[in-house]
Structure formats: C-alpha cells, structure tokens
Protein backbone atom coordinates (compact mmCIF):
# COMPACT_ATOMS: atom_id res chain seq x y z
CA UNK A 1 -8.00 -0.32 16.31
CA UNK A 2 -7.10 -1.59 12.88
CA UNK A 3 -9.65 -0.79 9.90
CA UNK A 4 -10.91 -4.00 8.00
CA UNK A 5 -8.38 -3.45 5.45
CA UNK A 6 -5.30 -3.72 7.90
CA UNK A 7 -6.73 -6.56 8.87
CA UNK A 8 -7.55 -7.96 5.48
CA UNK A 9 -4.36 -10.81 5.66
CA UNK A 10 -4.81 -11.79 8.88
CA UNK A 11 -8.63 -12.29 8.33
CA UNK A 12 -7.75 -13.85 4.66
CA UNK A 13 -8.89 -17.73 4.34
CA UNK A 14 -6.21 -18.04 1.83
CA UNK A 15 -2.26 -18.24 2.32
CA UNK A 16 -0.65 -15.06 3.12
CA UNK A 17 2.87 -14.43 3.55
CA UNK A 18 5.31 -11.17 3.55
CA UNK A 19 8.56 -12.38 2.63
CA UNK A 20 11.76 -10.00 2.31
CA UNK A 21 14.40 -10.14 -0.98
CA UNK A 22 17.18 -11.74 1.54
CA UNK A 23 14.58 -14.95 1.61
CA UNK A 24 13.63 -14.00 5.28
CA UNK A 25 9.98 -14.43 6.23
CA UNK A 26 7.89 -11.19 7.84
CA UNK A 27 4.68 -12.25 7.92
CA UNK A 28 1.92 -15.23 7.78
CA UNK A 29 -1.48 -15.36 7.76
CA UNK A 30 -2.95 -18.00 10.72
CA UNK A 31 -3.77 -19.99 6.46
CA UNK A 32 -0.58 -19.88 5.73
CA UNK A 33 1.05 -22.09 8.29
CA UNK A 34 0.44 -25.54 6.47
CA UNK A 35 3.17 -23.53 3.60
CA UNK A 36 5.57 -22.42 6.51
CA UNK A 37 5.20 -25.95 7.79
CA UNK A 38 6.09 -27.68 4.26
CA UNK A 39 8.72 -25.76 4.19
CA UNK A 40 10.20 -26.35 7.55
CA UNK A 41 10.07 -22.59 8.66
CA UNK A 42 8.94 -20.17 10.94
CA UNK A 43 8.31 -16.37 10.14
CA UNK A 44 11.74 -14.86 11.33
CA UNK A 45 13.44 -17.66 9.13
CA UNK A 46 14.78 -17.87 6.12
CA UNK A 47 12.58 -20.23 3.47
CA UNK A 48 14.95 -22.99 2.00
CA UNK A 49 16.99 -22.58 -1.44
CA UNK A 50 14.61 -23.69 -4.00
CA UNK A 51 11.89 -21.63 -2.46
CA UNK A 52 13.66 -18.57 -1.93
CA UNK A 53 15.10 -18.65 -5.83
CA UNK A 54 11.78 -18.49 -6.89
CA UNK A 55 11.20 -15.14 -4.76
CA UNK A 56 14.45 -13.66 -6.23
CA UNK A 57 13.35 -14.54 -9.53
CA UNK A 58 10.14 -12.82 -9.03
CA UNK A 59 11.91 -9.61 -7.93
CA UNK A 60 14.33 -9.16 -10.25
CA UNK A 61 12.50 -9.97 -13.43
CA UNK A 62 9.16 -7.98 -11.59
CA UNK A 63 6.88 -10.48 -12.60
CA UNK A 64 4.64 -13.21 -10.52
CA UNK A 65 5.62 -16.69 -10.31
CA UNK A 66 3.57 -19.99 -9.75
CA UNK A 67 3.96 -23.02 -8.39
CA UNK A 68 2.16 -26.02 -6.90
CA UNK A 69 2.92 -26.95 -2.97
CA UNK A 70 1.59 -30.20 -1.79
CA UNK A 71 1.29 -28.97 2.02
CA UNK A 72 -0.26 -32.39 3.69
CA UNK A 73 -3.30 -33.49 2.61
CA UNK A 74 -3.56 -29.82 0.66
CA UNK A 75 -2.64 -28.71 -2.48
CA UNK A 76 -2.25 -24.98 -3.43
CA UNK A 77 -1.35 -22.86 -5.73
CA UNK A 78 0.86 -20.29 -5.07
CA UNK A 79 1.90 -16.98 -6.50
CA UNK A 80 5.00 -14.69 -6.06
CA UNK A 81 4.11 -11.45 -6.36
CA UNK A 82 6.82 -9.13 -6.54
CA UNK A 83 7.18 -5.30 -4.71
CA UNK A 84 10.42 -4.60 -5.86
CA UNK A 85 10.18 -0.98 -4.69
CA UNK A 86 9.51 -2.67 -1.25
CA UNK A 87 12.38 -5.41 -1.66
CA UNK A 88 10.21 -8.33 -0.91
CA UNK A 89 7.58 -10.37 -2.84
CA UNK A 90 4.05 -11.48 -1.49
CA UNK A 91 3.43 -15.08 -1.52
CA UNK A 92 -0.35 -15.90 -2.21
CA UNK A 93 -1.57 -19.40 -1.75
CA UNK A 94 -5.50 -20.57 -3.32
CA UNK A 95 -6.25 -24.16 -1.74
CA UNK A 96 -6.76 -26.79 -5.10
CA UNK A 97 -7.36 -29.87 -3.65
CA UNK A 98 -11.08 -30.49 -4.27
CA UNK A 99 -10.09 -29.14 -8.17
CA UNK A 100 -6.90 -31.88 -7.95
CA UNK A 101 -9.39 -34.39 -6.94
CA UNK A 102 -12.39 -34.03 -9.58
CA UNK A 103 -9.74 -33.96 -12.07
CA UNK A 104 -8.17 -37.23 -11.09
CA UNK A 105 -11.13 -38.62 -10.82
CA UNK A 106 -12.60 -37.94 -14.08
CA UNK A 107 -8.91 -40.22 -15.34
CA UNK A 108 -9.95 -42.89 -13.40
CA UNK A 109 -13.21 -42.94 -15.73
C-alpha cells in the first residue's frame, strides 16, 4: 500500500506531470490531462517542439520556467521544474481562470 506521500501526485488537484530530458512523457496526474490534451499527447509520447524546448531549457540552465496554457475553457499556469540529476523536469500546472476572469473584468469597467 502506498503512504499518502506516494500518492501525493496522483491525489494532487493541480497538474502533475513527470516528463524525461528526451521530451518523452512518464507520468500525469488524472488534473493534468486537459495539458496532455492541449498538447495533443499521451504519457508514453513525446510533447511537441515548442513545449519540449522549454523543458530542455529548464534542464540545462537548472532553473524553473513559466508559461501560460489555455487548455479549453482553462487557463493555467505552468512551471518547469528542473531535476537535472534525474534527467527530466516536473511540469506543475495552478488553474487561473477565475484570476483571468476578475482581471478582465475589472478592464471592461
């Protein structure tokens, strides 16, 4: 039986994925399939260019990257974390649509 911190991704509201420094993704949280979806893959697959350049970028210069992913009706943030020990980066995703929303709507005032 796992303890609750082995199962501390799975059970994670937030986007969770594992991905390895060829581009290939290990791992996603059950939250992290609207990401895997926007990007048109499946863990086992590789994410596409412009994604995966961001993950290499993160690894090699060891330092997180951000960057906004309008997932359908979602918007998250999303953070690179780099294990460069482990050759892979974590990708962390914090939902920002309500924050999106009260900010365009204090424009439209």
């Amino acid at each position: 039986m796992k303890t609750k911190i082995e199962q501390f991704p799975a059970i994670n509201p937030n986007p969770v994925l594992y991905v390895a420094k060829d581009g290939v993704v290990h791992y996603s949280n059950e939250a992290g399939e609207p990401l895997l979806h926007e990007w048109s893959v499946t863990v086992g697959e590789k994410l596409p260019l412009h994604i995966e350049n961001i993950a290499h970028r993160a690894i090699s210069l060891n330092s997180t990257e951000k960057i906004e992913v309008k997932a359908g009706n979602r918007t998250y943030i999303t953070t690179f974390y780099p294990l460069p020990k482990e050759e892979r980066v974590n990708i962390y995703g914090f939902d920002i649509s309500e924050q999106k929303e009260e900010i365009q709507s204090l424009k439209h005032v």
